[in-house]
C-alpha atoms as a PDB file:
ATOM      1  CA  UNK A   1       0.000   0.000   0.000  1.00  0.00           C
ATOM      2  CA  UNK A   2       1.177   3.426  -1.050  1.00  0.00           C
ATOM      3  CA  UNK A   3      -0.146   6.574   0.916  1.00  0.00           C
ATOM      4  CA  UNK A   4       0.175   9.784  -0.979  1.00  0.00           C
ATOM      5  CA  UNK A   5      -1.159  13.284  -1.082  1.00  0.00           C
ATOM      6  CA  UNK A   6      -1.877  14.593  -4.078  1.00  0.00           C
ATOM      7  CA  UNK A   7      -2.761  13.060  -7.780  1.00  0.00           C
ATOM      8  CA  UNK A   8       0.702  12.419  -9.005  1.00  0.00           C
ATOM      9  CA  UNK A   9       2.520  11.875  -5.796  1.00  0.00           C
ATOM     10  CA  UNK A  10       3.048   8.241  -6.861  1.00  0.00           C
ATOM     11  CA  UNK A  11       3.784   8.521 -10.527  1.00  0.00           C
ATOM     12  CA  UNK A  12       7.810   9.830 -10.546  1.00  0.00           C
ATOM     13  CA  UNK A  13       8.963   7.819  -7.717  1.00  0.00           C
ATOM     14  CA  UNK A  14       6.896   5.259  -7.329  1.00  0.00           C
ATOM     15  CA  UNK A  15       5.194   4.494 -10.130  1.00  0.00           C
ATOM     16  CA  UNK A  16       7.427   2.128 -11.559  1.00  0.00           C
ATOM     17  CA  UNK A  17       7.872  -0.155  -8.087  1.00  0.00           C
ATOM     18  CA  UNK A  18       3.776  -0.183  -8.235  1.00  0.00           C
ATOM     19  CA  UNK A  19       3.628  -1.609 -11.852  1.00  0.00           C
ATOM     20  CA  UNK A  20       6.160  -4.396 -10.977  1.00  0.00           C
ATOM     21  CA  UNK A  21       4.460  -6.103  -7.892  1.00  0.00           C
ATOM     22  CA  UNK A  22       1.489  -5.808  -9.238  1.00  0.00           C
ATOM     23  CA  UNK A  23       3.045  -7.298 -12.571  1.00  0.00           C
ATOM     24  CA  UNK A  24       4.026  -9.934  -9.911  1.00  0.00           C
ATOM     25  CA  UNK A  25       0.524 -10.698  -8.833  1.00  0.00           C
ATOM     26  CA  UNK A  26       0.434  -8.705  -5.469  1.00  0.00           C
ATOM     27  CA  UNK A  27      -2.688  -7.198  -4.145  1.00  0.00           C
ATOM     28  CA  UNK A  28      -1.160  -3.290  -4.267  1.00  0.00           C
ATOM     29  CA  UNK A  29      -3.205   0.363  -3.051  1.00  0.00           C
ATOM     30  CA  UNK A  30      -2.989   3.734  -3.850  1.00  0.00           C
ATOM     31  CA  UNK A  31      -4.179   6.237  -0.845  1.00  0.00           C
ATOM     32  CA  UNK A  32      -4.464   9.791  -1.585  1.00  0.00           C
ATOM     33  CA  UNK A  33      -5.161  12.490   0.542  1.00  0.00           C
ATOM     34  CA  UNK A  34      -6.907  14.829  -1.713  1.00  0.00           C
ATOM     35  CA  UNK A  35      -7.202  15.330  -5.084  1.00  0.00           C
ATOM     36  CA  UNK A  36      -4.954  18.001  -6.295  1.00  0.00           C
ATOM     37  CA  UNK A  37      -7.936  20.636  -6.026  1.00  0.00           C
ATOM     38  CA  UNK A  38      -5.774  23.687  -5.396  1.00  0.00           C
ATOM     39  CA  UNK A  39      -2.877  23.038  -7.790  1.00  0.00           C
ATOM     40  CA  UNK A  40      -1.900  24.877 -11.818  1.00  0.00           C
ATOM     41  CA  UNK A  41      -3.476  23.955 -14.690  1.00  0.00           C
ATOM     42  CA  UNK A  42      -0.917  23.127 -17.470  1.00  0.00           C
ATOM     43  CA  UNK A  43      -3.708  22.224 -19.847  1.00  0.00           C
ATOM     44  CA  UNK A  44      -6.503  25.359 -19.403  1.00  0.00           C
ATOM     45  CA  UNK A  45      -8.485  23.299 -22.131  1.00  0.00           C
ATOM     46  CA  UNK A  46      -8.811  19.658 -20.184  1.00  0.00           C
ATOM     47  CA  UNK A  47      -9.840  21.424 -16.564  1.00  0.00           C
ATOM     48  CA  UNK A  48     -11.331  24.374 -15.068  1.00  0.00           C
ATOM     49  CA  UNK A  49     -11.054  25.406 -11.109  1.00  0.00           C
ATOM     50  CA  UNK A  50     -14.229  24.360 -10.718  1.00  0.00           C
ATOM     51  CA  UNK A  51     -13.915  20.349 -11.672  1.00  0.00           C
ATOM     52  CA  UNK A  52     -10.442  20.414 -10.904  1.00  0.00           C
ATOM     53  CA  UNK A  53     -11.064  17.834  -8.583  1.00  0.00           C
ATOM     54  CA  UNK A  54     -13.542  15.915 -10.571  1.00  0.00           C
ATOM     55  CA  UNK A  55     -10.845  15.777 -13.611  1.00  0.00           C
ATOM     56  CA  UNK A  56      -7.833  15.306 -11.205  1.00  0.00           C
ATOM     57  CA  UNK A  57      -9.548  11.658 -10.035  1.00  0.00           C
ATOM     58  CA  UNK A  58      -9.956  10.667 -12.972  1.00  0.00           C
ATOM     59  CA  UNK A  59      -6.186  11.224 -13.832  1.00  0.00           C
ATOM     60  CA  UNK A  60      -5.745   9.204 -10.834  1.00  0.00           C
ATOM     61  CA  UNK A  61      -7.888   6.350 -11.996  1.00  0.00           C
ATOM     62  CA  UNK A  62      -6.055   6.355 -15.240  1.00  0.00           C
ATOM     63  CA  UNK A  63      -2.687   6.278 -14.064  1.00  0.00           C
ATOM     64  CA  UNK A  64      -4.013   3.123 -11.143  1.00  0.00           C
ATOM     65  CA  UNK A  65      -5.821   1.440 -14.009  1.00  0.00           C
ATOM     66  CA  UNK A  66      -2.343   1.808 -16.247  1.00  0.00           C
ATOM     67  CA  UNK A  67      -0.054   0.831 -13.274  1.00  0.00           C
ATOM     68  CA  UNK A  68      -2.411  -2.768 -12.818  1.00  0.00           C
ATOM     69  CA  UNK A  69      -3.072  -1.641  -9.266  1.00  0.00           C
ATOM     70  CA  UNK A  70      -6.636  -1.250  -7.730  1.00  0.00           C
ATOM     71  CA  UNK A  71      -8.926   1.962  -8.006  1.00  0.00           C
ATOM     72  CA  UNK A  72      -7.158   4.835  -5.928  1.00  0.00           C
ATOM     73  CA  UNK A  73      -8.950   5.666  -2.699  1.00  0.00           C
ATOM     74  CA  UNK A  74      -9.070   8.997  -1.213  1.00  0.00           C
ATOM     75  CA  UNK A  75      -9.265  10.315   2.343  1.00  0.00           C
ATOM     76  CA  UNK A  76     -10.808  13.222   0.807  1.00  0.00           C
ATOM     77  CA  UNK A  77      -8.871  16.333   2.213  1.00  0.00           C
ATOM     78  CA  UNK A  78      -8.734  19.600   0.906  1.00  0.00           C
ATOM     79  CA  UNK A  79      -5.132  20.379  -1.440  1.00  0.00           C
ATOM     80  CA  UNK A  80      -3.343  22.227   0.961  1.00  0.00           C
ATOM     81  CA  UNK A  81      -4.988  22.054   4.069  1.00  0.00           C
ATOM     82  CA  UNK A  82      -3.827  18.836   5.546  1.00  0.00           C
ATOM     83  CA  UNK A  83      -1.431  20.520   8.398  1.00  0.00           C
ATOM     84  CA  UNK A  84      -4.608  22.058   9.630  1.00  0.00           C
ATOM     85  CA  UNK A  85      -7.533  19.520   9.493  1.00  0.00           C
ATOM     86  CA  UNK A  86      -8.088  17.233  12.440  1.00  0.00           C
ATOM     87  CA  UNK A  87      -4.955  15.361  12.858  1.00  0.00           C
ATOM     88  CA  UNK A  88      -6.513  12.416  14.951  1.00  0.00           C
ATOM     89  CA  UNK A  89      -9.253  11.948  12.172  1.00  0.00           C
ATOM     90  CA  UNK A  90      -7.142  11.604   9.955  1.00  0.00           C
ATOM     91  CA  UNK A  91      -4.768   9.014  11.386  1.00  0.00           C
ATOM     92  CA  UNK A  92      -7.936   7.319  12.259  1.00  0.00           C
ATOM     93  CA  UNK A  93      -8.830   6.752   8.796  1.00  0.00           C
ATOM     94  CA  UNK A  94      -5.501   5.735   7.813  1.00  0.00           C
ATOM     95  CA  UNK A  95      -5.515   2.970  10.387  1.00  0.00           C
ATOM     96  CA  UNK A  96      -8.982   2.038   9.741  1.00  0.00           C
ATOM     97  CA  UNK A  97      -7.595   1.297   5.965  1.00  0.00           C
ATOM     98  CA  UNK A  98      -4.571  -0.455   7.316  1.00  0.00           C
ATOM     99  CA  UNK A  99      -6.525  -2.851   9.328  1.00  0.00           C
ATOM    100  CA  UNK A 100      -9.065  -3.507   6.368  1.00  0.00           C
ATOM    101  CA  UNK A 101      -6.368  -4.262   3.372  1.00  0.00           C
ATOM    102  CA  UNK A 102      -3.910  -5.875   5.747  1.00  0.00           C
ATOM    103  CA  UNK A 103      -0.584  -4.482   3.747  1.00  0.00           C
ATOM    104  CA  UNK A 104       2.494  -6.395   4.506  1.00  0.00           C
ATOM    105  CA  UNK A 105       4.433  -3.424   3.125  1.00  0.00           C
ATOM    106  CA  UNK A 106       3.778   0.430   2.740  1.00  0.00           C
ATOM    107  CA  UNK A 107       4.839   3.335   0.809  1.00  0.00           C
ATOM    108  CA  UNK A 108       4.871   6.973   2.221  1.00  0.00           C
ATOM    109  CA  UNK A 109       6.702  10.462   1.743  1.00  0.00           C
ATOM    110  CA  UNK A 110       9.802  10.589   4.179  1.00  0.00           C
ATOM    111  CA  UNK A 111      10.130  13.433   6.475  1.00  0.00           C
ATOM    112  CA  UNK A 112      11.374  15.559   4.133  1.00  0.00           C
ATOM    113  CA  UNK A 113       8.460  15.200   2.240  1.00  0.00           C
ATOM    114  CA  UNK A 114      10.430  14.821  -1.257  1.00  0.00           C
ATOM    115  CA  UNK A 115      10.738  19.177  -0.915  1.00  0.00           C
ATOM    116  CA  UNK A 116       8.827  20.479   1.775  1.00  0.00           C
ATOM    117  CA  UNK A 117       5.713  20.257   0.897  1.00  0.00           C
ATOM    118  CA  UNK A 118       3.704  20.844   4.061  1.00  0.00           C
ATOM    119  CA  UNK A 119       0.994  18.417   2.978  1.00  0.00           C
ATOM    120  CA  UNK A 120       3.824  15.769   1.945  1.00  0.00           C
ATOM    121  CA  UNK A 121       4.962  16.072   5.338  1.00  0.00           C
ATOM    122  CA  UNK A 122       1.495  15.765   7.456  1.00  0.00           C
ATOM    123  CA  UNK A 123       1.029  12.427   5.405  1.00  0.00           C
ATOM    124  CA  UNK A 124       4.034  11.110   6.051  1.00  0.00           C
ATOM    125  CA  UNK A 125       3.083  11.632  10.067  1.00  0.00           C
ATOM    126  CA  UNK A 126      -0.439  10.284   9.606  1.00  0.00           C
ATOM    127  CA  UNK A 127       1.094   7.698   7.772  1.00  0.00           C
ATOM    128  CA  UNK A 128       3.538   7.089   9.993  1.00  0.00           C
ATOM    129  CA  UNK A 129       1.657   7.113  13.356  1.00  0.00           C
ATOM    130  CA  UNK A 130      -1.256   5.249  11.929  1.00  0.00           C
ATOM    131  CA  UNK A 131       1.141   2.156  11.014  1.00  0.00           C
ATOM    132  CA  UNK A 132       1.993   2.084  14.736  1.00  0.00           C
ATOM    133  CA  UNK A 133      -1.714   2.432  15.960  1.00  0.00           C
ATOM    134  CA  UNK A 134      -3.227  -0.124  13.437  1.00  0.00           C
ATOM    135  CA  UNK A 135      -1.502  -3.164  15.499  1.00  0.00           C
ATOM    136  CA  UNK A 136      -2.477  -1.930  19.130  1.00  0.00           C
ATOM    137  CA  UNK A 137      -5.835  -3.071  19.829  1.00  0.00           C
ATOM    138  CA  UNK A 138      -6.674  -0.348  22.353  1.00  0.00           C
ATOM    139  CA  UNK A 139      -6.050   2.152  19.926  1.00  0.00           C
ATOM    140  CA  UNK A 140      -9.641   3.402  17.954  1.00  0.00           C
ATOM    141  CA  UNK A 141     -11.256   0.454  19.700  1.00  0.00           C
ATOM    142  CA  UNK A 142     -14.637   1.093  18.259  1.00  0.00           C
ATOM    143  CA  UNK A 143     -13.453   0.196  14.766  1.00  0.00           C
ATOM    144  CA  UNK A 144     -13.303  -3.227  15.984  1.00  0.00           C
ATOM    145  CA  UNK A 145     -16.414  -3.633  16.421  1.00  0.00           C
ATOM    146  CA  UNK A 146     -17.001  -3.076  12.783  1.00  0.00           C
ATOM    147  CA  UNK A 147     -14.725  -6.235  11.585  1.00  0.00           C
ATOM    148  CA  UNK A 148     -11.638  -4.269  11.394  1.00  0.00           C
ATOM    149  CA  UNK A 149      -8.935  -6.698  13.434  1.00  0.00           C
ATOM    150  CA  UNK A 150      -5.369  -4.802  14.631  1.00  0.00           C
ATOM    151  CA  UNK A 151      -2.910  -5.424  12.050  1.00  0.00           C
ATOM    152  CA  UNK A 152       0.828  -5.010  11.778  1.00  0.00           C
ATOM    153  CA  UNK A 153       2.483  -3.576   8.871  1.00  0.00           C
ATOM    154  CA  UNK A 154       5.788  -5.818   8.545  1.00  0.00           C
ATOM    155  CA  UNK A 155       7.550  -3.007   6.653  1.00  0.00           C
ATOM    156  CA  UNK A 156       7.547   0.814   6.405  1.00  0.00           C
ATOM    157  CA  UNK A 157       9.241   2.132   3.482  1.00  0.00           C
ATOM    158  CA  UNK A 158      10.494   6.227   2.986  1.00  0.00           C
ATOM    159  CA  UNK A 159      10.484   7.193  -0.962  1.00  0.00           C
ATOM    160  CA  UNK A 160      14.465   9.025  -1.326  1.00  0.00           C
ATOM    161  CA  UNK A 161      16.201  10.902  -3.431  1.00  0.00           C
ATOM    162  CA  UNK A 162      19.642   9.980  -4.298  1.00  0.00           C
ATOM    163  CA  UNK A 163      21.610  13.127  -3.672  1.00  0.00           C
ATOM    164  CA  UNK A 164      23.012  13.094  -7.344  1.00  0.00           C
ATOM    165  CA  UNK A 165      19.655  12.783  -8.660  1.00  0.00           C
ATOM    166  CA  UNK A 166      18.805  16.103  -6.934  1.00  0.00           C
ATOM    167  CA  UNK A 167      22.289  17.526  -7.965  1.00  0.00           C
ATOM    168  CA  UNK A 168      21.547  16.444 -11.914  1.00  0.00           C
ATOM    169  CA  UNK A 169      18.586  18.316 -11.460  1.00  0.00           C
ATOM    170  CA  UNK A 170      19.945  21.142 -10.563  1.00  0.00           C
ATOM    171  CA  UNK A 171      19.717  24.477 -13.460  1.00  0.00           C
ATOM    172  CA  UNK A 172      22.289  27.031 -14.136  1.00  0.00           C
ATOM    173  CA  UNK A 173      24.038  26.458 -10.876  1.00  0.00           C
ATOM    174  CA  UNK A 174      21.014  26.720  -8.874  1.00  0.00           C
ATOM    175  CA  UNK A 175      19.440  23.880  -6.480  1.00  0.00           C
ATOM    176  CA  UNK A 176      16.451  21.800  -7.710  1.00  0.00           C
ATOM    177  CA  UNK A 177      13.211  22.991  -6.487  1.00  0.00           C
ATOM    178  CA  UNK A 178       9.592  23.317  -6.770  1.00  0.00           C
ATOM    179  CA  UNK A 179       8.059  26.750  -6.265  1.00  0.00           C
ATOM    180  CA  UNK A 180       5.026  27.161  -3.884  1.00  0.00           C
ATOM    181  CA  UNK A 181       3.457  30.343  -3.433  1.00  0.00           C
ATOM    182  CA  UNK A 182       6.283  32.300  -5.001  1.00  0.00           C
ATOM    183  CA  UNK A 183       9.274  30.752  -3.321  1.00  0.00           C
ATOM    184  CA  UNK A 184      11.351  27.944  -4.451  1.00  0.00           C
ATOM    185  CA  UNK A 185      11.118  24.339  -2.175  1.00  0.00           C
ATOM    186  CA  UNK A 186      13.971  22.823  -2.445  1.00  0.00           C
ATOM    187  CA  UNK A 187      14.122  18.657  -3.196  1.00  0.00           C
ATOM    188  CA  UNK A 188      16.141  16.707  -0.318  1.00  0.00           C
ATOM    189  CA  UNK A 189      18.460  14.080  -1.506  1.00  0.00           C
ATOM    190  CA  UNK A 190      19.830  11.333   0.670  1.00  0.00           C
ATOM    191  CA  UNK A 191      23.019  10.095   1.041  1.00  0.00           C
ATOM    192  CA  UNK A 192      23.770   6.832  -0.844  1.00  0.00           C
ATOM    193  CA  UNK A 193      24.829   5.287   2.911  1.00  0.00           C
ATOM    194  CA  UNK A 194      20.737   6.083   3.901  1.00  0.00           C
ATOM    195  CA  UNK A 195      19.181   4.610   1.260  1.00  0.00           C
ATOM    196  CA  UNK A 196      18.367   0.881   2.308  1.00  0.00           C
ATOM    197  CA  UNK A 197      16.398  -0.320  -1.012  1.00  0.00           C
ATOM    198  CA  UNK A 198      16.690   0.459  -4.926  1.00  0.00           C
ATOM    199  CA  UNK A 199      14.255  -1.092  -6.897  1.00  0.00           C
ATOM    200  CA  UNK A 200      15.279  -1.587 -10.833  1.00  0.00           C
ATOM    201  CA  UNK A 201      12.048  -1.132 -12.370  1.00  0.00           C
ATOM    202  CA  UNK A 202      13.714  -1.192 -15.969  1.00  0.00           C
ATOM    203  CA  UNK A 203      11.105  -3.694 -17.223  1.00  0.00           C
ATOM    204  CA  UNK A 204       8.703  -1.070 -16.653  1.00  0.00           C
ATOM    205  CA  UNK A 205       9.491   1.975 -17.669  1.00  0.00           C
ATOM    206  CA  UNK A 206       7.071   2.678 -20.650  1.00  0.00           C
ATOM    207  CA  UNK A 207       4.491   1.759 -17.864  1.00  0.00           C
ATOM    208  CA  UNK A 208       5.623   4.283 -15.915  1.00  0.00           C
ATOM    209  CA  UNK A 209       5.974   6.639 -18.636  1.00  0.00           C
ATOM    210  CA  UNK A 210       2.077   6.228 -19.808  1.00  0.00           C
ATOM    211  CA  UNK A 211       1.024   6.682 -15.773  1.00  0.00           C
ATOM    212  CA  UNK A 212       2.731   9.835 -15.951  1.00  0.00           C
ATOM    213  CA  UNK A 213       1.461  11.061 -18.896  1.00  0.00           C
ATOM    214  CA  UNK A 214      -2.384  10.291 -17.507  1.00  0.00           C
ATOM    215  CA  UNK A 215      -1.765  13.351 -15.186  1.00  0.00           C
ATOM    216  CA  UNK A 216      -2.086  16.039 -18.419  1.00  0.00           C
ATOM    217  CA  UNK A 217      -3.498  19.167 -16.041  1.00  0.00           C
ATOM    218  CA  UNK A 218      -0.472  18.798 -14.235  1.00  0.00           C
ATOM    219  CA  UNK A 219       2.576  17.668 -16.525  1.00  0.00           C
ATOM    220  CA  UNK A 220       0.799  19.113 -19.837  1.00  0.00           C
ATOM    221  CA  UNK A 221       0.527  17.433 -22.750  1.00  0.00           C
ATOM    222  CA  UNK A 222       4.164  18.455 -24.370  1.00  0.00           C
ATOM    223  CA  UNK A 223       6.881  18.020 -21.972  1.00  0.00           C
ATOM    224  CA  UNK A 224       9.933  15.528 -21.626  1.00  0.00           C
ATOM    225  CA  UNK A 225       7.854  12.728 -20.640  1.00  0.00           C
ATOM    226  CA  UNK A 226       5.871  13.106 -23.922  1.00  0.00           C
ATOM    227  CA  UNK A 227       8.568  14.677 -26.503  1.00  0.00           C
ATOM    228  CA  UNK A 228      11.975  12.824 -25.815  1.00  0.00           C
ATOM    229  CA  UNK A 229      10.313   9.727 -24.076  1.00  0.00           C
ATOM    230  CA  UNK A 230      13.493   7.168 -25.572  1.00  0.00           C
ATOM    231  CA  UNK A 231      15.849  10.001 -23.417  1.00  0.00           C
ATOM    232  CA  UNK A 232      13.718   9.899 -20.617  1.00  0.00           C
ATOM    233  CA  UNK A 233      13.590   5.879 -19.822  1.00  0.00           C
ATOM    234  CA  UNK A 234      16.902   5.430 -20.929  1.00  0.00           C
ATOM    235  CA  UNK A 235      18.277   7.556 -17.805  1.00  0.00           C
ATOM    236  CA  UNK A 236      19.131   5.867 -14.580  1.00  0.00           C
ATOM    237  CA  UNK A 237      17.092   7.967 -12.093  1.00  0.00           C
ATOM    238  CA  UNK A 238      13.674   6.701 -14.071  1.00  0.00           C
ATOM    239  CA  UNK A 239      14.830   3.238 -14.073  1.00  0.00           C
ATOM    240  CA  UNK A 240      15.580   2.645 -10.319  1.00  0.00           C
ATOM    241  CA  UNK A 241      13.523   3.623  -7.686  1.00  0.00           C
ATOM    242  CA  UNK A 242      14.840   4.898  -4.279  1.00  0.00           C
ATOM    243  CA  UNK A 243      13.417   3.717  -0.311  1.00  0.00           C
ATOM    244  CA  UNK A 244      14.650   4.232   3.245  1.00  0.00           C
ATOM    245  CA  UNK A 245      13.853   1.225   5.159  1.00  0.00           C
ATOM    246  CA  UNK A 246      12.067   2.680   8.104  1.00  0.00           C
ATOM    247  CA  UNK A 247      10.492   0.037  10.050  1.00  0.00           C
ATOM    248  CA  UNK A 248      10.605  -3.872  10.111  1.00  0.00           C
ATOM    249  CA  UNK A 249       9.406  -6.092  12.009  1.00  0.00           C
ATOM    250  CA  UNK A 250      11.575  -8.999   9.724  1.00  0.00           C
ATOM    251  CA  UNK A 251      14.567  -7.454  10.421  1.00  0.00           C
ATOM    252  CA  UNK A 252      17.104  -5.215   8.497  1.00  0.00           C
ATOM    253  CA  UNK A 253      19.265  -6.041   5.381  1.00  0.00           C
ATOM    254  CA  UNK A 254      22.597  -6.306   5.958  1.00  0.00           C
ATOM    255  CA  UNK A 255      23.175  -5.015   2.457  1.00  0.00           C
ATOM    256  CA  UNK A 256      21.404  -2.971   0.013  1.00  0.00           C
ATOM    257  CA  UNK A 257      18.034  -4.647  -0.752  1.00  0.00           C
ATOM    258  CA  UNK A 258      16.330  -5.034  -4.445  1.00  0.00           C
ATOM    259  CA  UNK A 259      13.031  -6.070  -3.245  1.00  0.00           C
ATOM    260  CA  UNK A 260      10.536  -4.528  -0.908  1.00  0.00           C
ATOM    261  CA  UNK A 261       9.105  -7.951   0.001  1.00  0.00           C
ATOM    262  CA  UNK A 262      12.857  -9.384   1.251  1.00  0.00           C
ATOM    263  CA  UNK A 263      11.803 -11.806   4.558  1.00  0.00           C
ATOM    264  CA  UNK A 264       8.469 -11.901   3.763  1.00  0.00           C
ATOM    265  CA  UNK A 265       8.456 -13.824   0.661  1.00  0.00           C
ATOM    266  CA  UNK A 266       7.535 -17.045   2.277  1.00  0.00           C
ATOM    267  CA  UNK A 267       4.604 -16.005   3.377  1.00  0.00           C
ATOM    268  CA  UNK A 268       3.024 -15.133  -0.230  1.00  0.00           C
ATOM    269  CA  UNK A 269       2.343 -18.839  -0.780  1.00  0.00           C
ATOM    270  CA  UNK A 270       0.033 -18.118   2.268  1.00  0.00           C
ATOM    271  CA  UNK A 271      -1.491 -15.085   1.686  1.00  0.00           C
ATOM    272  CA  UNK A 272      -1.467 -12.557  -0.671  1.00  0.00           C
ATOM    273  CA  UNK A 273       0.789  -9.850  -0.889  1.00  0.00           C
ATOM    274  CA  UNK A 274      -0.007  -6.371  -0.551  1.00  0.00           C
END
């Protein structure tokens, strides 16, 4: 299970990593926070501010239904209001979802929050705190009641930059970055000696490519991804995929891993794998 904020969230760094275990017959879930209502329009022709959001899920839907990967749900959050909503609520959902799905493994934004972002960052706390609550059986008690049984998460994975992705990025001397509300945010990179997992998702990069492209109000419809797309999948920063191992309860790889699943594999035979 992946938990994101925004429409797109998953595409760049993720995107990939989603295609292949669901290529490999794993059960895997998108979880979005909102849906990208207060963002640009690259495409004035395909949206409008008013069904932003309406357009925005179906860009979503495209991009799960290209990936192989369920129908995204949505905690359904305001774009850029998640620092301020009800904080509890909103873990409680998260862990509500947790115990329903079961995940062995999940996906969320690191503390960073890729660059910043503010709502990046409150995910990756709900996220975070709700992967700890779903196993404690004391914790939103009255969702037991409903079916929901406590469930532990075996892993909890960080999506990273390598710090010479972010320094390719970089334009004209200056530091990659995303502006928000007229200032640039700048992207984080980790150090190679942080990042615990790479997944090569070479086998699936033109999937990748075509989930990206599903988001047009956001990337547009003529950009890199669309123009030079040979360039673009031959480069290794869209053909591995970067994690920080942040919690296991299967232990920790003494070396870099390639696979999310490492120490749980056995247990696919048994159940399946989300």
């Amino acid at each position: 299970m992946a938990v994101f904020a925004h429409p797109d969230d998953e595409a760049f760094g993720t995107g990939g990593t989603l295609t292949k275990y669901a290529a490999e017959d794993c059960d895997v879930y998108l979880v979005t926070a909102t849906r990208g209502e207060a963002g640009q329009i690259a495409e004035p022709d395909l949206a409008t501010p008013a069904n932003l959001p309406y357009v925005r899920e179906q860009e979503l839907r495209c991009a799960c239904q290209t990936y192989g990967i369920h129908p995204p749900r949505f905690l359904d959050y305001q774009d850029g209001q998640l620092p301020i909503v009800n904080q509890g609520q909103a873990v409680g959902r998260l862990v509500r979802i947790i115990r329903e799905l079961k995940p062995q493994v999940l996906i969320t934004f690191g503390p960073d929050g890729i660059y910043g972002h503010y709502d990046h960052i409150a995910v990756h706390h709900w996220a975070t705190i709700a992967v700890e609550l779903a196993a404690d059986p004391d914790c939103f008690p009255d969702q037991l009641a409903g079916g929901c049984r406590p469930h532990q998460v075996s892993k909890l994975y960080f999506r990273a930059l390598p710090e010479s992705q972010v320094a390719a990025m970089s334009e004209d001397g200056k530091p990659a970055a995303v502006m928000m509300d007229g200032v640039p945010f700048y992207f984080v990179g980790r150090r190679d000696d942080e990042i615990t997992t790479v997944i090569d998702v070479s086998d699936y990069v033109e999937t990748k490519l075509r989930g990206i492209q599903c988001h047009a109000t956001q990337v547009g419809r003529h950009n890199r991804f669309s123009d030079t797309p040979d360039q673009v999948i031959g480069e290794p920063w869209f053909r591995y995929e970067h994690f920080v191992l942040a919690r296991s309860a299967v232990g920790w790889p003494q070396a870099v891993e390639t696979d999310l699943f490492a120490g749980l594999r056995r247990e696919r035979s048994a159940d399946r794998t989300r």
